[in-house]
Protein backbone atom coordinates (compact mmCIF):
# COMPACT_ATOMS: atom_id res chain seq x y z
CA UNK A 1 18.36 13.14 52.52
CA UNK A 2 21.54 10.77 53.87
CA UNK A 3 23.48 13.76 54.38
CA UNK A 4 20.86 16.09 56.28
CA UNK A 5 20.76 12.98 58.46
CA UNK A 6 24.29 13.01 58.66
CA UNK A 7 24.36 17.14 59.36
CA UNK A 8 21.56 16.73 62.01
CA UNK A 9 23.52 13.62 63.97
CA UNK A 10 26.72 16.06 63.61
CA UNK A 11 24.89 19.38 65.16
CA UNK A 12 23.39 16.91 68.40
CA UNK A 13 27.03 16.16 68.95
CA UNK A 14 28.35 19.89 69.12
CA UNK A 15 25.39 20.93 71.28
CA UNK A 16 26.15 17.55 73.53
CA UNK A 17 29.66 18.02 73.63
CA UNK A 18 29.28 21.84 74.44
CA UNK A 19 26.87 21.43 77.11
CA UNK A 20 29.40 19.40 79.12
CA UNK A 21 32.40 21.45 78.48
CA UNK A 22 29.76 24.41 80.03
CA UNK A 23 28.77 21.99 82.63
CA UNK A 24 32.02 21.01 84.04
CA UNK A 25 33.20 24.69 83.99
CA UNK A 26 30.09 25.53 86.51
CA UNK A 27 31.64 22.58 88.94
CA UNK A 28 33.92 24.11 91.83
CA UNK A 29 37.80 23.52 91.19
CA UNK A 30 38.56 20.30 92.53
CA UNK A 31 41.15 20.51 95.68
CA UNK A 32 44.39 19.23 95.56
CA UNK A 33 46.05 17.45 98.60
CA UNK A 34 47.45 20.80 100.25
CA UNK A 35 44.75 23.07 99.13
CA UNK A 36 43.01 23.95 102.55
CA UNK A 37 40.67 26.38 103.90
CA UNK A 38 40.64 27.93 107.25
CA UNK A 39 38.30 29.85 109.43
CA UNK A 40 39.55 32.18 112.20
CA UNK A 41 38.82 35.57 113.45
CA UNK A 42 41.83 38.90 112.73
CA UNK A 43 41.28 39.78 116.48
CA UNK A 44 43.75 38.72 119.48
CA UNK A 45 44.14 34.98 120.54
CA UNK A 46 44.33 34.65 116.98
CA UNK A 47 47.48 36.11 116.44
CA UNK A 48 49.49 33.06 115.09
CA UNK A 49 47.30 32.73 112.56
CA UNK A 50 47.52 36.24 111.66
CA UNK A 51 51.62 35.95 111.34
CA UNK A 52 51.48 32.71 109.82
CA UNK A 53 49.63 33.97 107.06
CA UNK A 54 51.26 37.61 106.95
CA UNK A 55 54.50 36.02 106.78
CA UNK A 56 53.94 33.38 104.26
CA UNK A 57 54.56 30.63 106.34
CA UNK A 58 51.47 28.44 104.95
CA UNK A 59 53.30 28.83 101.57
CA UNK A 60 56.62 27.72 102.98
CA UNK A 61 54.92 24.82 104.09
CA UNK A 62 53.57 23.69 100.42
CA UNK A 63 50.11 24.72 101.81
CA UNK A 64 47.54 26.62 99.62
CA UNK A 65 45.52 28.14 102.16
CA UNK A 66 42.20 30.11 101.51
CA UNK A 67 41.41 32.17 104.75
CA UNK A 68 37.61 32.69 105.88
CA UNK A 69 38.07 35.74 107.94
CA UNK A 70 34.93 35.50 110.57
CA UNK A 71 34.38 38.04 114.00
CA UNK A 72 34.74 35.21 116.40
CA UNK A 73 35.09 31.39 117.35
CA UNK A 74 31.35 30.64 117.45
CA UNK A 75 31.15 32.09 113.77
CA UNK A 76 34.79 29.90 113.06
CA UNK A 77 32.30 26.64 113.96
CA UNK A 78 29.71 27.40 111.94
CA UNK A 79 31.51 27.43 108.95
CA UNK A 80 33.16 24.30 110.04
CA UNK A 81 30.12 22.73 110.45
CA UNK A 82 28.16 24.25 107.05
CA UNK A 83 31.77 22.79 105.02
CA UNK A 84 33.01 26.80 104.03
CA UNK A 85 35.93 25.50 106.10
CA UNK A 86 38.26 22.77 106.30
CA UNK A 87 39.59 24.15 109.65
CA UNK A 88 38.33 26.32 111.93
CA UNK A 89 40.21 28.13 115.12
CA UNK A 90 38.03 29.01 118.20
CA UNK A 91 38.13 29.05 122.02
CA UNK A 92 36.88 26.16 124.22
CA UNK A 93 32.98 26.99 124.00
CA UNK A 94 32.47 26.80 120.17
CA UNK A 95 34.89 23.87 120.42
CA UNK A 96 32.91 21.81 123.11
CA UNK A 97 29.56 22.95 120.97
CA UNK A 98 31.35 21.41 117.66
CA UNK A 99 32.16 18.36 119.13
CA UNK A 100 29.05 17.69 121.08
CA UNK A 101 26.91 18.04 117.52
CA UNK A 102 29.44 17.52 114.59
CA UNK A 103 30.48 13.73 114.21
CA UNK A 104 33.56 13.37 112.78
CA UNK A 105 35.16 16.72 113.76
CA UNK A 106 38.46 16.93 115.79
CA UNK A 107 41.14 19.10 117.23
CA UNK A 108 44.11 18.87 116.41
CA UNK A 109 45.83 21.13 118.30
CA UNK A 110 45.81 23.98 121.00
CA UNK A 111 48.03 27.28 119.79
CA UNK A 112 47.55 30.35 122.23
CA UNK A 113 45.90 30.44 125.75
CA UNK A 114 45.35 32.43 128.44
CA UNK A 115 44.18 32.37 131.65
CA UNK A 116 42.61 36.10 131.91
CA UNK A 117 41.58 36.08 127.96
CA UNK A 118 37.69 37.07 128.63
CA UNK A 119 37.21 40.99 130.55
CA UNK A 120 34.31 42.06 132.05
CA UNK A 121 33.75 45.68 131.97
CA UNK A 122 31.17 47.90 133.13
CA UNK A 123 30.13 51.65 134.46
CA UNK A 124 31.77 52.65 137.32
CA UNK A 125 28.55 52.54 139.11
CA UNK A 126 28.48 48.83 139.48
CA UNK A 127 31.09 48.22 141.95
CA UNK A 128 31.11 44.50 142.18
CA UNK A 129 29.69 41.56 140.59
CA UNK A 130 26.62 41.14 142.17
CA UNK A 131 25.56 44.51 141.48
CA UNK A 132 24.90 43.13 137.20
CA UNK A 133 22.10 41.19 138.97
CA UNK A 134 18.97 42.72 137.08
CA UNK A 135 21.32 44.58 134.58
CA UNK A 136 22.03 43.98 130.97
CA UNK A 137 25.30 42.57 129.41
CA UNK A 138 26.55 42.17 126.17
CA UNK A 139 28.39 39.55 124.88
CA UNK A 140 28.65 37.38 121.97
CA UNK A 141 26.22 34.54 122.56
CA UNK A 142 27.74 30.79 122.90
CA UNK A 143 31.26 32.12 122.82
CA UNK A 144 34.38 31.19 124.71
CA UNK A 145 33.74 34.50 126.39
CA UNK A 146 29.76 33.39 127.45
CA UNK A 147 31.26 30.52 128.53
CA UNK A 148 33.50 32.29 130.96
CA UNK A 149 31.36 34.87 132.01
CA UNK A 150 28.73 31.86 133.16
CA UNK A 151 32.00 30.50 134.96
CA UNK A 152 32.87 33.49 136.68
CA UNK A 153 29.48 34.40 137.76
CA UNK A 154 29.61 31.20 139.34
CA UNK A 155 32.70 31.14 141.35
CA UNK A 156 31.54 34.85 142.36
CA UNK A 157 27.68 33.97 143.61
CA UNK A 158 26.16 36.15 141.10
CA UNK A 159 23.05 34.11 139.83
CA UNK A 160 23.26 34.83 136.16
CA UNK A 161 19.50 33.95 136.11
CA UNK A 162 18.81 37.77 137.37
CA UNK A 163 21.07 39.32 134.20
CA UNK A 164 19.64 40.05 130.90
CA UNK A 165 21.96 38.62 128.32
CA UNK A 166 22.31 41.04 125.14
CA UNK A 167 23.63 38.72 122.22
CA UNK A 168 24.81 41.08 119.82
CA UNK A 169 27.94 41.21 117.31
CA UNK A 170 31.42 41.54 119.26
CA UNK A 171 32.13 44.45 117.14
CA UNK A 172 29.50 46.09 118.04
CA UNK A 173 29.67 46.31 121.87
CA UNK A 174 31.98 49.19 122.05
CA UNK A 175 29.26 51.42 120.89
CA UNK A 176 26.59 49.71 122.91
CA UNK A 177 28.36 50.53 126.07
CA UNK A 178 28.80 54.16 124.99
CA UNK A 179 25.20 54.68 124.05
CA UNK A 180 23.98 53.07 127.33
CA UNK A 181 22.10 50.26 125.61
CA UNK A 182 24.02 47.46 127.89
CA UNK A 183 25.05 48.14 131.65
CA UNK A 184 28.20 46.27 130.72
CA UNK A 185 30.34 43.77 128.62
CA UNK A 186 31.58 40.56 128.23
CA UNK A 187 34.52 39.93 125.56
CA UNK A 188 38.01 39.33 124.79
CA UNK A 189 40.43 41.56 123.08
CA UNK A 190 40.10 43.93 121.02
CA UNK A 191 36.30 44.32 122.25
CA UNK A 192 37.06 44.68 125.83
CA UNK A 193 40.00 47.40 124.99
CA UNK A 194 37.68 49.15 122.64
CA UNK A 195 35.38 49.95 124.93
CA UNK A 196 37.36 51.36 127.37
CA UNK A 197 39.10 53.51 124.94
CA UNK A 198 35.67 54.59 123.42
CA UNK A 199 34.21 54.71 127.06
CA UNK A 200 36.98 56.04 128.89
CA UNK A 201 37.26 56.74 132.98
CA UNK A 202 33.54 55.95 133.17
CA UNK A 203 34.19 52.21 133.24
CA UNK A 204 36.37 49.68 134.52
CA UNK A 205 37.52 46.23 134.86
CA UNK A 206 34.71 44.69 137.40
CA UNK A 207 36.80 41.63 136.65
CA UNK A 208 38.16 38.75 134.01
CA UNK A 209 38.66 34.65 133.40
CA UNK A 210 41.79 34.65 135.28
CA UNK A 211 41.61 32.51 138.78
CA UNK A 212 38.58 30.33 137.31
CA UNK A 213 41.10 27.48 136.66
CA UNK A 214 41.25 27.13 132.84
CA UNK A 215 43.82 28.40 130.44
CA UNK A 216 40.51 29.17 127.55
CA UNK A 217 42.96 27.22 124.84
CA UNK A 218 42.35 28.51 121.33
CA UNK A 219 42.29 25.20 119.43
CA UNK A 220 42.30 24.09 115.65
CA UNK A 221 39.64 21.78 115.28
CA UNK A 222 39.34 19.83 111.39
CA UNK A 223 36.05 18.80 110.05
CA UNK A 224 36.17 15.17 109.38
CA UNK A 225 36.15 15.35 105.28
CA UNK A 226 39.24 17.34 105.71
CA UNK A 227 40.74 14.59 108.11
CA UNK A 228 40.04 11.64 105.50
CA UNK A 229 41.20 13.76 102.39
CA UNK A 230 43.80 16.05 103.65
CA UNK A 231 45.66 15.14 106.30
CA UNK A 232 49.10 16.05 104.88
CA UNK A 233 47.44 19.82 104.95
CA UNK A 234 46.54 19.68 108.57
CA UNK A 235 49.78 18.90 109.10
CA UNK A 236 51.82 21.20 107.50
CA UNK A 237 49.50 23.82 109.07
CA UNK A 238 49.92 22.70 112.50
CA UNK A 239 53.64 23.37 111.49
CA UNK A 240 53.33 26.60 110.14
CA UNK A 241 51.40 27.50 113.43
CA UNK A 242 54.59 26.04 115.22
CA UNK A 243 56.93 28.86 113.25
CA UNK A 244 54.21 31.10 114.05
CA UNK A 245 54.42 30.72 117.69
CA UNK A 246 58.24 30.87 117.38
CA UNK A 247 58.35 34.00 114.92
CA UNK A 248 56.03 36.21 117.30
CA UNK A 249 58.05 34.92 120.52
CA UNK A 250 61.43 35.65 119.28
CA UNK A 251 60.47 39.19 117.05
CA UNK A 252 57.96 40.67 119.39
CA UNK A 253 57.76 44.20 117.89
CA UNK A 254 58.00 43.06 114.78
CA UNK A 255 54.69 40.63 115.23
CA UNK A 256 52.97 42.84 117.05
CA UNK A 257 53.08 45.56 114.49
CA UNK A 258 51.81 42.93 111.64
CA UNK A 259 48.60 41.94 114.11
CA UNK A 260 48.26 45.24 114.67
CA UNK A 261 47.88 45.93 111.08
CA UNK A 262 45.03 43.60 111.03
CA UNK A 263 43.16 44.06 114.30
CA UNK A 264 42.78 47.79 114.39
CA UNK A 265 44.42 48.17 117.68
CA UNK A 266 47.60 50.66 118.20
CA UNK A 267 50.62 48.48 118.33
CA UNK A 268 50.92 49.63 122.30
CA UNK A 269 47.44 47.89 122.61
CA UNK A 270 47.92 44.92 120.82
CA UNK A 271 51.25 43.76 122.16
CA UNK A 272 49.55 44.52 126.26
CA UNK A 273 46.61 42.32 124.84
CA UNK A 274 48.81 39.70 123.63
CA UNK A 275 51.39 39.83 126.21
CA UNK A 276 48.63 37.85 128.83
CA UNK A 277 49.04 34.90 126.80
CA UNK A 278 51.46 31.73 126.42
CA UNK A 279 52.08 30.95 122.89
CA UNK A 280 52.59 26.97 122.44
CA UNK A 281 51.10 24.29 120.16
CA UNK A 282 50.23 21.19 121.59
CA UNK A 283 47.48 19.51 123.65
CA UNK A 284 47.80 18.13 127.31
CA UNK A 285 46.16 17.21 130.28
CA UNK A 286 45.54 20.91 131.40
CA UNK A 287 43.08 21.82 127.82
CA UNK A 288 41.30 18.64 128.50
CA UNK A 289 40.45 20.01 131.99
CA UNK A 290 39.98 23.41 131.11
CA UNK A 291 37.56 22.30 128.20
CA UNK A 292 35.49 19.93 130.45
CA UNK A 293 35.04 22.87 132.90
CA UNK A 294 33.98 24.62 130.50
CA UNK A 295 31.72 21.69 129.10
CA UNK A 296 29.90 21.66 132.51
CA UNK A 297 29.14 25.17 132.73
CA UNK A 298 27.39 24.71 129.46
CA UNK A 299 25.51 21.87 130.62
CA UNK A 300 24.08 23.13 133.41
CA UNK A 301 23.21 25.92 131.92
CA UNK A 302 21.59 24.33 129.22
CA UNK A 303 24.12 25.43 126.08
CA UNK A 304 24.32 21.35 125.30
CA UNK A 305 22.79 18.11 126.22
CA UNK A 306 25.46 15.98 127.41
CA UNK A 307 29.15 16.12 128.22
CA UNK A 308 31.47 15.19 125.67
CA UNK A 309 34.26 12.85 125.68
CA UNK A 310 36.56 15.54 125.24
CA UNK A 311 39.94 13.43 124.25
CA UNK A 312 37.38 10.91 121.67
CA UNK A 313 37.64 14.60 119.74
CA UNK A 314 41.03 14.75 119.70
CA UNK A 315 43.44 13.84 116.96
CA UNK A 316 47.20 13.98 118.61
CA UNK A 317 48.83 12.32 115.51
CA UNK A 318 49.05 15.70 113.71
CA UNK A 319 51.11 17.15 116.71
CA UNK A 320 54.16 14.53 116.26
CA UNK A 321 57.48 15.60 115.06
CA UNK A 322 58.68 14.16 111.79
């Protein structure tokens, strides 16, 4: 009788014991301090990313870095905010949005900008940019690029009221445009260059971001989880972004044919895409104005409630030189 006691105490303790060795190997992999995942899109303005981890430069860094590959900045936030991503690389809309709602998050730095980033195209039967007034665009709603277009309908006197706004996927607006389903298009590269390679002489440029004052930085912005426990991470990857910058600035051909590799574009179109923009990490005084223009567009047009204290949401400390 003693020892079935015994044998019946024993088998509670294997089935105990097992159940938390199968317990703790359903728990995620705990993250070590230079384990770090990021969110950015394989399209241009994202190219340093794209070299830095086609290169290995994350690695040479110490970094382990998962990648979340997304289709654009807005879909870079959301993983940011739903915790998929430590980091998360998008243009100045998606970054005012995060801001605005996320407590905590921050940029920490600016990478690639560009004055003319965001195209509009259309069919050759609109001839200037009143003419969208009671027409249908498609664009990638609450992007960097929606942000613009607002911007430039502004400074042009179109009332953006009168357009119908197609949200769709950026990837899918090429298509769009060549089935007639939108009268035109509002993106960055590759999406603008697709079209008019898929469209051909039947549209043109009706115009872009350039000459609306703003650079549209491409930032890095870190949730603030990732700030608390691993800010040695953020910074190696603001340095590998650094080598990045330098790598694709001093071995042009040779970056553009990696990006190429990964956006889809010929080599001859990625490096004209890229060419428009300035490579440089940092943050100055010319983001924060760019990103409060861009900040009032959204507010009047109703995209957020308030305007943000732009530099509150900005962490500087990561951009210092050891």
């Amino acid at each position: 009788m003693v020892q079935r006691k015994y044998l019946t105490l024993l088998i509670g303790v294997v089935v105990i014991i097992s159940a938390l060795g199968a317990a703790f190997l359903l728990l995620p992999p705990s993250k070590g301090d230079m384990d770090i995942t990021i969110a950015y899109s394989e399209k241009v303005n994202y190219e340093t990313l794209i070299v830095a981890n086609e290169e290995g430069m994350f690695a040479d860094h110490g970094l382990n870095v998962s990648t979340k590959l997304v289709t654009g900045g807005i879909l870079a936030a959301e993983a940011l905010i739903t915790g998929s991503a430590d980091l998360a690389a998008m243009g100045d809309a998606p970054a005012v949005q995060v801001i605005t709602k996320v407590t905590g998050a921050k940029i920490v730095a600016r990478f690639i900008g560009a004055a003319g980033m965001h195209r509009i195209i259309a069919w050759n039967l609109i001839l200037e940019p009143k003419d969208l007034e009671g027409k249908k665009v498609g664009l990638q709603e609450t992007s960097s690029s929606h942000g613009a277009f607002l911007q430039w309908c502004e400074v042009n006197g179109v009332n953006a009221d009168n357009i119908t706004i197609v949200p769709m996927a950026p990837s899918n607006i090429p298509e769009a445009m060549a089935f007639h389903q939108i009268d035109a298009m509002v993106g960055s590269e590759p999406w603008a260059v697709n079209t008019e390679n898929l469209c051909g002489d039947d549209v043109h440029e009706l115009g872009n971001s350039s000459g609306l004052g703003s650079t549209f930085p491409i930032v890095l912005v870190a949730s603030e989880k990732a700030l608390n426990d691993r800010p040695e991470a953020i910074k190696a990857v603001v340095k590998a972004l650094d080598q990045s910058n330098q790598f694709i600035m001093e071995n042009w051909d040779d970056a553009m044919e990696i990006c190429a590799s990964r956006t889809g574009l010929s080599i001859a179109d990625q490096s004209r895409c890229s060419a428009m923009q300035f490579f440089e990490v940092g943050f100055n005084e010319t983001d924060v104005l760019s990103m409060n223009m861009t900040a009032q567009v959204l507010l009047d047009f109703g995209k957020i409630t308030a305007l943000p204290d732009v530099m509150a949401h900005v962490e500087l400390s990561f951009l210092l030189k050891d």
